[in-house]
C-alpha atoms as a PDB file:
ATOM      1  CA  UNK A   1       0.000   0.000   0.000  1.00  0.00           C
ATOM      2  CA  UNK A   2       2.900   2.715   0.790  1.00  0.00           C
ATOM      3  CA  UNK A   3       4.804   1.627  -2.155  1.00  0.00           C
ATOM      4  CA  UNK A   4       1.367   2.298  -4.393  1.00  0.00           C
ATOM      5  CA  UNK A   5       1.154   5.356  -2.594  1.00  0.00           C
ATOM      6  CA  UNK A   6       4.853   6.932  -3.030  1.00  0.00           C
ATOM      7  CA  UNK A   7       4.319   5.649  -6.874  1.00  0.00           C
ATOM      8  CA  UNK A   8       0.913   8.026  -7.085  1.00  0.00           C
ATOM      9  CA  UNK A   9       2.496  10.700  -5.606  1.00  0.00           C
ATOM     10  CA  UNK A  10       5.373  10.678  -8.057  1.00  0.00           C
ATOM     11  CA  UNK A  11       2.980  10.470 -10.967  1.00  0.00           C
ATOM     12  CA  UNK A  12       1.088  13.398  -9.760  1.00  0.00           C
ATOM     13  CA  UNK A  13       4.588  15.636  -9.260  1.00  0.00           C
ATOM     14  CA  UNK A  14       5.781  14.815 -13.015  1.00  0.00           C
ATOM     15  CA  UNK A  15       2.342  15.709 -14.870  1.00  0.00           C
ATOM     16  CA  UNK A  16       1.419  19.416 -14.657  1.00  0.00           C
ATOM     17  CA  UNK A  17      -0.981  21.845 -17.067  1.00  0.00           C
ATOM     18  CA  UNK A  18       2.068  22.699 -18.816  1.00  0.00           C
ATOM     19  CA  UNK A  19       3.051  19.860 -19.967  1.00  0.00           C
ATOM     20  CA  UNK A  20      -0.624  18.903 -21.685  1.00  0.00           C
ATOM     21  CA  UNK A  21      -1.672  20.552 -25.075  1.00  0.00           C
ATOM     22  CA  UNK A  22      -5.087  21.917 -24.432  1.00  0.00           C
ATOM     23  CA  UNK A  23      -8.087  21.848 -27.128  1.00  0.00           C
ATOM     24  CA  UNK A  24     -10.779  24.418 -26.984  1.00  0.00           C
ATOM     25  CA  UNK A  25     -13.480  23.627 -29.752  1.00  0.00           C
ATOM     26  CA  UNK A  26     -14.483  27.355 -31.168  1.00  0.00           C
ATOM     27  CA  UNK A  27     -16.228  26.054 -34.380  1.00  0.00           C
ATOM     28  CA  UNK A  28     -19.704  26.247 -33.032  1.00  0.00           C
ATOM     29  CA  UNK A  29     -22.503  27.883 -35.396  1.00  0.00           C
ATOM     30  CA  UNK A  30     -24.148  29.664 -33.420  1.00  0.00           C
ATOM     31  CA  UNK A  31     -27.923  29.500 -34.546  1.00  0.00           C
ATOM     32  CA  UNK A  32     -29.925  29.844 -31.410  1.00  0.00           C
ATOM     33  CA  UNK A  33     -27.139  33.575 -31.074  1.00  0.00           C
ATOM     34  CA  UNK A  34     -28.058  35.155 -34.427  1.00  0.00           C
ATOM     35  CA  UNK A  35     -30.526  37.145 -33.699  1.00  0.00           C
ATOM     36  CA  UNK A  36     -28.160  39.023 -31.408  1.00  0.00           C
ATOM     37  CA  UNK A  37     -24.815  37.848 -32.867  1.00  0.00           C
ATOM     38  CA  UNK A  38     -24.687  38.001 -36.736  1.00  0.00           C
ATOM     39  CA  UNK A  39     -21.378  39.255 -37.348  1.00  0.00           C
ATOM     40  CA  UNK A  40     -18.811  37.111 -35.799  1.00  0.00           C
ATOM     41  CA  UNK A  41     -18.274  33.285 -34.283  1.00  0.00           C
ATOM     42  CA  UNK A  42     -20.226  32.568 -31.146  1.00  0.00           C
ATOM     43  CA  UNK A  43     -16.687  32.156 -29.484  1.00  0.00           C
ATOM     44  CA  UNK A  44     -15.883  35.784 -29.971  1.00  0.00           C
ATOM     45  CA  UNK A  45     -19.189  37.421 -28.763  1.00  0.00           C
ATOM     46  CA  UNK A  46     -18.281  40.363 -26.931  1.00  0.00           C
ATOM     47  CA  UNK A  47     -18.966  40.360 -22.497  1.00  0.00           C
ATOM     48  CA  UNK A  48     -17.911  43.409 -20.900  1.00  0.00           C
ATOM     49  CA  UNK A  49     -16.424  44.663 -24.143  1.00  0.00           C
ATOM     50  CA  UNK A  50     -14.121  41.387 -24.574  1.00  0.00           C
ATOM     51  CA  UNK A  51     -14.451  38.136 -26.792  1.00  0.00           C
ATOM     52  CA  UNK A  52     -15.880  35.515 -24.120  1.00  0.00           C
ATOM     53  CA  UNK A  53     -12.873  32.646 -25.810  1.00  0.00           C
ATOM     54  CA  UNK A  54     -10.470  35.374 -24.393  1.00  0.00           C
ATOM     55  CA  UNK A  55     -11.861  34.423 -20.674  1.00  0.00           C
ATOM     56  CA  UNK A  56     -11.088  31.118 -21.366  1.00  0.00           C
ATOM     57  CA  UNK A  57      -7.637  31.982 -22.447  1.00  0.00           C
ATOM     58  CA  UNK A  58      -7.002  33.582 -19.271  1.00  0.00           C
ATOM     59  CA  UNK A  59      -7.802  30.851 -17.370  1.00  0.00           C
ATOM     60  CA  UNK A  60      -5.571  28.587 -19.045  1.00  0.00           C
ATOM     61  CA  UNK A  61      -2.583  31.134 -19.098  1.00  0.00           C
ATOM     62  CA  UNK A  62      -3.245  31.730 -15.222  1.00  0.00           C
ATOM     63  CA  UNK A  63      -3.100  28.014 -14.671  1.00  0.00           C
ATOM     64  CA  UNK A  64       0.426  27.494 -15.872  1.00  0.00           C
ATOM     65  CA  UNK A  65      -1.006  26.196 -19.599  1.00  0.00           C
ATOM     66  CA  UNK A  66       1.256  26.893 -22.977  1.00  0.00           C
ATOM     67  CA  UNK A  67       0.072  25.424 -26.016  1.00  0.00           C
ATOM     68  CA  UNK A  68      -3.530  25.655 -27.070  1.00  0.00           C
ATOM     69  CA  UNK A  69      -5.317  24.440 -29.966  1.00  0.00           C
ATOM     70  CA  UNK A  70      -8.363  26.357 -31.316  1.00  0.00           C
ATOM     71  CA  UNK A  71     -10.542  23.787 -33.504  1.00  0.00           C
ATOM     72  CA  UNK A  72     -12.279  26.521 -35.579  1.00  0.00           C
ATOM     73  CA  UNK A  73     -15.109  26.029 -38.203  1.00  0.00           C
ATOM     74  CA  UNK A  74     -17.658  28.867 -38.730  1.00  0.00           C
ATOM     75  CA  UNK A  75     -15.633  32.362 -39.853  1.00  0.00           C
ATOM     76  CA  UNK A  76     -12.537  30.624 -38.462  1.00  0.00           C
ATOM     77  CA  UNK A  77     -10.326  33.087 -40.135  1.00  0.00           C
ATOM     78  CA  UNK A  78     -11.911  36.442 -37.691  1.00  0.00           C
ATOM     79  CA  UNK A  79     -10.053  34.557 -34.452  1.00  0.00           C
ATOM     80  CA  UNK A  80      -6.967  34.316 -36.343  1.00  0.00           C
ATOM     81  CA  UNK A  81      -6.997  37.571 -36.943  1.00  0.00           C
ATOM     82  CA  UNK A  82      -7.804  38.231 -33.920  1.00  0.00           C
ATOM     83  CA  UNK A  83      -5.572  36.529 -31.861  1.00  0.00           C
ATOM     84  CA  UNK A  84      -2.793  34.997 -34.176  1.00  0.00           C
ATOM     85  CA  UNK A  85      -0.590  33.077 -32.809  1.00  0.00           C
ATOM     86  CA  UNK A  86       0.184  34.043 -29.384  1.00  0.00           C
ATOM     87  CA  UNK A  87      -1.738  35.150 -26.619  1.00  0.00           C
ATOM     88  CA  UNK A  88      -0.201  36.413 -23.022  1.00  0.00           C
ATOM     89  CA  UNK A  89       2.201  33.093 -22.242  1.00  0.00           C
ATOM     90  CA  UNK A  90       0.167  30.612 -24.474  1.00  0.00           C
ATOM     91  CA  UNK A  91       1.431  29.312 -27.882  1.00  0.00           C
ATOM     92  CA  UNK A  92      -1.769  28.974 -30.069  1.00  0.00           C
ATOM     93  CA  UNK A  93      -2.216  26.982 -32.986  1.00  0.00           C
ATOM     94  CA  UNK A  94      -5.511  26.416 -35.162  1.00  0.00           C
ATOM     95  CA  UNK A  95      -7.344  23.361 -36.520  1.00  0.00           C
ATOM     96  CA  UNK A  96     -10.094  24.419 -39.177  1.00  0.00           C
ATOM     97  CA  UNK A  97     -12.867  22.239 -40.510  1.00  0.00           C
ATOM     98  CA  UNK A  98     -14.056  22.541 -43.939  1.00  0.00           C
ATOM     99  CA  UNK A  99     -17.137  21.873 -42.970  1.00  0.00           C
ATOM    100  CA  UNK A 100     -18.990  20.806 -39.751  1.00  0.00           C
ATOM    101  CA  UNK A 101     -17.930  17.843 -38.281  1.00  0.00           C
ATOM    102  CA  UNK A 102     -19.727  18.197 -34.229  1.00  0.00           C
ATOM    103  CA  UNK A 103     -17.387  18.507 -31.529  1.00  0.00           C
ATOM    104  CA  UNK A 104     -15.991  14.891 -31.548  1.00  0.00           C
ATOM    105  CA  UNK A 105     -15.432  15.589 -35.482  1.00  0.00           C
ATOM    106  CA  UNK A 106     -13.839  18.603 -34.486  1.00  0.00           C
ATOM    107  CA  UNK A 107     -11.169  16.986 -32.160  1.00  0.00           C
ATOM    108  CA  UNK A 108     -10.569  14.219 -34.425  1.00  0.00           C
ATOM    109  CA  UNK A 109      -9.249  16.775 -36.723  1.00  0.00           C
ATOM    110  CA  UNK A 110      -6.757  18.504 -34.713  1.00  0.00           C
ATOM    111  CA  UNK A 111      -5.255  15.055 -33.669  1.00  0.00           C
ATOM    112  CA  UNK A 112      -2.146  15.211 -35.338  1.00  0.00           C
ATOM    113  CA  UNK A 113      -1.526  18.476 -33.522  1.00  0.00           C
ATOM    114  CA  UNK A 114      -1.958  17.307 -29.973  1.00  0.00           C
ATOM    115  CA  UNK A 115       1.446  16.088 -28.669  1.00  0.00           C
ATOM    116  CA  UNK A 116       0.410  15.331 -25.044  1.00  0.00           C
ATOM    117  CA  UNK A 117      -0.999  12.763 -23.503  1.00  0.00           C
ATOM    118  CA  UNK A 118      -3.497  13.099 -22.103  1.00  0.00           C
ATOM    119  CA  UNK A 119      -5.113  16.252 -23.465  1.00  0.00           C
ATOM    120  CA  UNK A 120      -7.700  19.019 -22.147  1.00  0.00           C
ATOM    121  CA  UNK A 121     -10.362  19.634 -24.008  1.00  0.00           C
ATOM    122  CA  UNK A 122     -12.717  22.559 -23.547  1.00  0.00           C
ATOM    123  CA  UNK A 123     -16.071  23.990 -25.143  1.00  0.00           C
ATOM    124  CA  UNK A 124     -15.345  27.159 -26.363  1.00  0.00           C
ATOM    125  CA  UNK A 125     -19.142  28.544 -25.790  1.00  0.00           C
ATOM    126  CA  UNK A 126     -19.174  28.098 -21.941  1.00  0.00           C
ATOM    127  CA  UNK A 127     -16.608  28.592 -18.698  1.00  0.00           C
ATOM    128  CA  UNK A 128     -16.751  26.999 -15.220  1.00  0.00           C
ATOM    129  CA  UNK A 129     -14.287  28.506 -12.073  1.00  0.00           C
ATOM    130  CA  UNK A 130     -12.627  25.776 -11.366  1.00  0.00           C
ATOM    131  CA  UNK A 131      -8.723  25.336 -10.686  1.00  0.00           C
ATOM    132  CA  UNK A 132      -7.489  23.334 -13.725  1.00  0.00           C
ATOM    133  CA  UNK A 133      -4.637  22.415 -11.818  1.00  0.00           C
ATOM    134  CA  UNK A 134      -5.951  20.103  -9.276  1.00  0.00           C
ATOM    135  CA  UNK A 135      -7.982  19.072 -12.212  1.00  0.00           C
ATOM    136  CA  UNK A 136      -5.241  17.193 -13.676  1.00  0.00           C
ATOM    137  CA  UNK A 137      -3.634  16.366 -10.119  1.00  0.00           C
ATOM    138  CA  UNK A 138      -6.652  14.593  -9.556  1.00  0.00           C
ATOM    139  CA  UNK A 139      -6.934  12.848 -12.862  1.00  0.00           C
ATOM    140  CA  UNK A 140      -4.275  10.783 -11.768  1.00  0.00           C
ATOM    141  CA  UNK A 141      -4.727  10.047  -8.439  1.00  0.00           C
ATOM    142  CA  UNK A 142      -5.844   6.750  -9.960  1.00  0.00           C
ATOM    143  CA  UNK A 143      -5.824   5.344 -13.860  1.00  0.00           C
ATOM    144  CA  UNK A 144      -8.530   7.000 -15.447  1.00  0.00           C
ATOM    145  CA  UNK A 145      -8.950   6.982 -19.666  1.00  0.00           C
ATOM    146  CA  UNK A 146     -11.171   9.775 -19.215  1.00  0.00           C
ATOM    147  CA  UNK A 147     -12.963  12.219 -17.067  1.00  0.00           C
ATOM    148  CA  UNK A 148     -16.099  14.710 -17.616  1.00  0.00           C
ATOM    149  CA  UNK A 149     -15.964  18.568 -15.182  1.00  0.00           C
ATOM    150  CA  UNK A 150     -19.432  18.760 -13.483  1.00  0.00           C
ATOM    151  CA  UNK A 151     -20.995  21.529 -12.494  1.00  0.00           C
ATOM    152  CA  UNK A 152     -23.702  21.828  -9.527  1.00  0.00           C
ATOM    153  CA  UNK A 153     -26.668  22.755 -10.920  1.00  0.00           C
ATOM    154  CA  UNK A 154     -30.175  23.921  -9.336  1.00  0.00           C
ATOM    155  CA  UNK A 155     -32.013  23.030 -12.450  1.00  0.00           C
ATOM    156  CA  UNK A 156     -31.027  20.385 -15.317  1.00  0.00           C
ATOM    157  CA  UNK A 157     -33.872  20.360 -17.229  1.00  0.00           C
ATOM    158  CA  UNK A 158     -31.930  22.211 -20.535  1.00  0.00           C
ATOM    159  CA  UNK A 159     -28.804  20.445 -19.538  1.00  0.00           C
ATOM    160  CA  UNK A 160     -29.548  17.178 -18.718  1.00  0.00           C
ATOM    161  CA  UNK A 161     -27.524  15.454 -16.280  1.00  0.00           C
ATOM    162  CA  UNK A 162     -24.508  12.870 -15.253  1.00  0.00           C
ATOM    163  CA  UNK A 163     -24.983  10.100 -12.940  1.00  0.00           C
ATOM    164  CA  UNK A 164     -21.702   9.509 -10.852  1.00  0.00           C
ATOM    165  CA  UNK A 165     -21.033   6.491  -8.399  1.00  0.00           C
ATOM    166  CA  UNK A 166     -19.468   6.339  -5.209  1.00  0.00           C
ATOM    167  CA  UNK A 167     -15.696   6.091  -6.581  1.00  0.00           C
ATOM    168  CA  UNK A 168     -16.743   8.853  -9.030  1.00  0.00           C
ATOM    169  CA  UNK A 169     -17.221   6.922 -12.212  1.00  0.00           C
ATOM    170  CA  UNK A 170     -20.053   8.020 -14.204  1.00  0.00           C
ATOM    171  CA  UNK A 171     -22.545   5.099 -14.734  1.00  0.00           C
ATOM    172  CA  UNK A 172     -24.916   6.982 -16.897  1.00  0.00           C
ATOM    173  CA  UNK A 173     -26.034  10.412 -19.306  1.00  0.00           C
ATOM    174  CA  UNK A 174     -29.488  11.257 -18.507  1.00  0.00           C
ATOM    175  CA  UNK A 175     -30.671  13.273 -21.758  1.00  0.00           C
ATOM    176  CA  UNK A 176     -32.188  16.476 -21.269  1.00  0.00           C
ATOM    177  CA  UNK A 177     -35.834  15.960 -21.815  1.00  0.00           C
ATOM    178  CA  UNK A 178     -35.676  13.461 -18.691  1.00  0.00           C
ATOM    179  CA  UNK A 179     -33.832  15.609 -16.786  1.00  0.00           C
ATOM    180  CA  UNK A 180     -35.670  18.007 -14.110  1.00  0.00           C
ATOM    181  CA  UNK A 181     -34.144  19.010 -10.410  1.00  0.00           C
ATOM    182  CA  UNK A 182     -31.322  19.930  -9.311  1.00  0.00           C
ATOM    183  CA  UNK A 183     -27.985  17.812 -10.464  1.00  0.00           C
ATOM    184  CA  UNK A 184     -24.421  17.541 -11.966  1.00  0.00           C
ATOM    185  CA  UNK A 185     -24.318  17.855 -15.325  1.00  0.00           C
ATOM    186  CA  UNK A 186     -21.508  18.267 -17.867  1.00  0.00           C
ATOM    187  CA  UNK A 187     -19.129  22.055 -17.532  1.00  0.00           C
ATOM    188  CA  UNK A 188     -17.681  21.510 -21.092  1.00  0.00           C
ATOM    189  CA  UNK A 189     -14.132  20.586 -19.888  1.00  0.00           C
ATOM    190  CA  UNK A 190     -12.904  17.076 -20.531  1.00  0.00           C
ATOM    191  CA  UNK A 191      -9.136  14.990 -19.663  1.00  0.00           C
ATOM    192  CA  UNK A 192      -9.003  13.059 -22.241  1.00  0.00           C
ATOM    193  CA  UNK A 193      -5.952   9.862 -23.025  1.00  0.00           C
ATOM    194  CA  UNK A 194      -4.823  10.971 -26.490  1.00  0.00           C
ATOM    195  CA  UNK A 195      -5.002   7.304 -27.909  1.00  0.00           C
ATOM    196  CA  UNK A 196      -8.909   6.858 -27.560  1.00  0.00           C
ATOM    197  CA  UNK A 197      -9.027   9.890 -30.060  1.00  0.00           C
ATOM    198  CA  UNK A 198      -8.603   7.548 -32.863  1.00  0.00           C
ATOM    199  CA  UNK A 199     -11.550   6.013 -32.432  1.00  0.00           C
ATOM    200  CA  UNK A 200     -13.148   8.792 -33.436  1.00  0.00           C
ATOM    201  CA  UNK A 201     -14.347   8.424 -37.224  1.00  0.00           C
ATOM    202  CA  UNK A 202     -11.864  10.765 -39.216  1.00  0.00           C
ATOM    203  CA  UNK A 203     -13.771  13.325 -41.557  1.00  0.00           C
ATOM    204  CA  UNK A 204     -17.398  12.421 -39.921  1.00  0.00           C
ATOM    205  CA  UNK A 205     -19.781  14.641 -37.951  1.00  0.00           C
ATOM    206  CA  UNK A 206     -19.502  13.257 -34.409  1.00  0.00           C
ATOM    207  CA  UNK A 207     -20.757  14.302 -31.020  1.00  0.00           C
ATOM    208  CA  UNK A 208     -17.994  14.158 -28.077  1.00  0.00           C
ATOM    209  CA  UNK A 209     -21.566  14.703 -25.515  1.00  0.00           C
ATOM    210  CA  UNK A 210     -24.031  12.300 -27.442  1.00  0.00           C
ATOM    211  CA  UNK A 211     -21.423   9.253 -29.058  1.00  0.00           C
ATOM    212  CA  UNK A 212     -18.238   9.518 -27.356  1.00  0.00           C
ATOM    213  CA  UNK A 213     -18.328   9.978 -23.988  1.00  0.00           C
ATOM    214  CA  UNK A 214     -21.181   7.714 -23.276  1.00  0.00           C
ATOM    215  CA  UNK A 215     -19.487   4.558 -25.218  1.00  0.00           C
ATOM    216  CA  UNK A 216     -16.610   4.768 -22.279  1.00  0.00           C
ATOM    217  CA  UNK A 217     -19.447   4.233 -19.365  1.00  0.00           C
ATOM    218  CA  UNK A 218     -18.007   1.502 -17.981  1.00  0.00           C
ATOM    219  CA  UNK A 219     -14.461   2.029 -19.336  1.00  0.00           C
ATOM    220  CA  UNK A 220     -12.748   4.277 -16.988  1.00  0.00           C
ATOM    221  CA  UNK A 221     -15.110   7.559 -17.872  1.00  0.00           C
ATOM    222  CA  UNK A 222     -14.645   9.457 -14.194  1.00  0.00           C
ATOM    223  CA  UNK A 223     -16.361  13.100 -13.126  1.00  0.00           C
ATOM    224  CA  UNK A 224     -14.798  15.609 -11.356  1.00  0.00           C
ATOM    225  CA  UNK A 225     -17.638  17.639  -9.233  1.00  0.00           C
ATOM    226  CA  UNK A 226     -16.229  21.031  -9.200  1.00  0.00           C
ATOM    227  CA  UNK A 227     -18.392  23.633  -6.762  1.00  0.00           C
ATOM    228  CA  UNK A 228     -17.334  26.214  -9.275  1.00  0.00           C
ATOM    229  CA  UNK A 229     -20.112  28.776 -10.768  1.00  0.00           C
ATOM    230  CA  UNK A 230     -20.576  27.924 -14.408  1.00  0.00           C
ATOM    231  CA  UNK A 231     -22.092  29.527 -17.412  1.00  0.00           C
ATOM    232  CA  UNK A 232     -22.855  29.130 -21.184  1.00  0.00           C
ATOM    233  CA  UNK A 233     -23.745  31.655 -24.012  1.00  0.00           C
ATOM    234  CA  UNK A 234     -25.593  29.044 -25.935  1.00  0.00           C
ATOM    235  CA  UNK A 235     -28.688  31.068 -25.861  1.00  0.00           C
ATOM    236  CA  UNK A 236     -29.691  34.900 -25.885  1.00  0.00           C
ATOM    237  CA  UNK A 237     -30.977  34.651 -22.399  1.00  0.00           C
ATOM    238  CA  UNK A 238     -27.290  32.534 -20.322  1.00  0.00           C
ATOM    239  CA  UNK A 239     -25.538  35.197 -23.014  1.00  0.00           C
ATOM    240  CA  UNK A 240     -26.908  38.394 -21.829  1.00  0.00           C
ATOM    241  CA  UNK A 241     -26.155  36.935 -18.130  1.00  0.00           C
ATOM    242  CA  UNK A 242     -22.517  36.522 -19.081  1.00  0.00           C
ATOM    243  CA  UNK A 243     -21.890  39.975 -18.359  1.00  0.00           C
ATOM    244  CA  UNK A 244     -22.991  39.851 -14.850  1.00  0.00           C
ATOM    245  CA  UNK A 245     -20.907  36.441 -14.473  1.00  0.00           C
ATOM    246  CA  UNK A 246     -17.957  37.937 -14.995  1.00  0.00           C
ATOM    247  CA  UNK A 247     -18.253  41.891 -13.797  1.00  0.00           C
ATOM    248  CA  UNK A 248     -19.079  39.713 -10.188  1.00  0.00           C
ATOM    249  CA  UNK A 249     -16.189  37.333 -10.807  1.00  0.00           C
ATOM    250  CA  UNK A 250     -13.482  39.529 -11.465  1.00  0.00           C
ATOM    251  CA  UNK A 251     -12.067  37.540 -14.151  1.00  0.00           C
ATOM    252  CA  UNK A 252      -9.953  35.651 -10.623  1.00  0.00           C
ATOM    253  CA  UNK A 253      -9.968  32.083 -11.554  1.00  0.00           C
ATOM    254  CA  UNK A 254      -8.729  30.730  -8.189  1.00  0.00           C
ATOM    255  CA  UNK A 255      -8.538  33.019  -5.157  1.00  0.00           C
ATOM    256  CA  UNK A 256      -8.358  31.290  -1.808  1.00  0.00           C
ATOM    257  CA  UNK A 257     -10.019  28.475  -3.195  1.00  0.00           C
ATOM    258  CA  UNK A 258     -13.685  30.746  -3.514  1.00  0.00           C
ATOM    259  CA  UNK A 259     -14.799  29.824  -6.864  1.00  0.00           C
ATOM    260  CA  UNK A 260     -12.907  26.324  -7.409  1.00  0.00           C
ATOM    261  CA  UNK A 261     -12.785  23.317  -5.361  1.00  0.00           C
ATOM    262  CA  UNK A 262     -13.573  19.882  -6.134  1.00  0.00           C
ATOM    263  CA  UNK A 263     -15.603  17.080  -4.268  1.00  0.00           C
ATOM    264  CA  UNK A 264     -14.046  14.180  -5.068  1.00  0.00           C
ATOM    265  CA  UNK A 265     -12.942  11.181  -3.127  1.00  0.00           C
END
């Protein structure tokens, strides 16, 4: 038992954010945001006068992270220009789909640029406070293929939510329209072992929430319950609360452990 302990705690000293190649998927259309964002990709609609992918650049740089990945689709070429190819300490590269290929699709793509095992993967349309760092400590406290964020929610109902056992392996995906209460569901940010990326259909449309994630029930899929406050812009209504998310926030990803924290065992 001491020995498997010293051998954990070695594990956990050698693996750190900068060493993993982080993904953020920015391809998104953006239907349900046209009527009040036209002009640009959902990923660079503008909260408190800044493109919301920019708060989730922060949080990464804060964190200790250096290379990113943006998997663009939709206007791709605006957060080029936009950002090019640095952004505070963080290298940036791009991945652009020729046409829409779903999240899963999206990652499959940008495979050959991910040179970290395992890599973080994170939805470009939403953010959760959480401390990436013990994130990834955490994901190897034990040998997990993959694990799922979760936020705390009061109500699930347009989420639907993520059934976690004891050890914190999720045993199920409860779809939306089944969903009511208050629950965990999924925060959009994902450790992921690089090899189970290639079973990912190359050139396809494919869903990382609806195909992959639930084939690895069973399979060493874990959550991480994070007490962090979380928001999306996926609709008019969670976008025009953005602004109020972050003016209360203070853009301070991890201060005395106030808007992190984890729950797991």
């Amino acid at each position: 038992m001491e020995k498997m302990k010293a051998q954990r705690g070695k594990r956990r000293k050698t693996v750190k954010l900068s060493d993993i190649t982080a993904v953020i998927l920015a391809g998104g259309l953006g239907t349900r945001l046209r009527p009040v964002l036209s002009d640009r990709p959902k990923v660079l609609a503008e909260v408190l006068g800044r493109p919301f992918l920019t708060y989730l650049l922060d949080q990464l740089s804060y964190a200790g992270a250096r290379k990113v990945i943006l998997c663009t689709g939709y206007m791709g070429d605006r957060l080029q220009e936009v950002y090019g190819d640095t952004y505070k300490s963080l290298h940036l590269l791009y991945s652009q789909e020729d046409e829409p290929l779903g999240t899963g699709g999206a990652l499959r793509l940008a495979l050959p640029l991910i040179k970290s095992n395992p890599v973080l993967v994170m939805n470009g349309d939403s953010y959760i406070h959480a401390d990436l760092n013990s994130y990834v400590d955490w994901f190897f406290h034990i040998d997990r293929n993959a694990s799922v964020l979760l936020a705390k929610m009061p109500d699930t109902s347009r989420y639907g939510t993520v059934k976690v056992k004891k050890d914190k392996s999720v045993s199920a995906f409860e779809e939306k329209e089944k969903a009511k209460g208050a629950g965990w569901i999924n925060a959009g940010v994902y450790l992921v072992k690089t090899s189970l990326l290639k079973s990912i259909p190359s050139g396809k449309a494919f869903s990382l929430e609806r195909e992959f994630f639930p084939s690895l029930v069973g399979n060493g899929l874990f959550g991480y319950q994070c007490k962090g406050r979380f928001i999306d812009i996926g609709t008019p209504e969670s976008y025009i609360k953005a602004e109020k998310f972050f003016g209360e926030s203070k853009m301070k990803v991890v201060e005395n452990n106030a808007y992190g924290g984890s729950e797991d065992l």
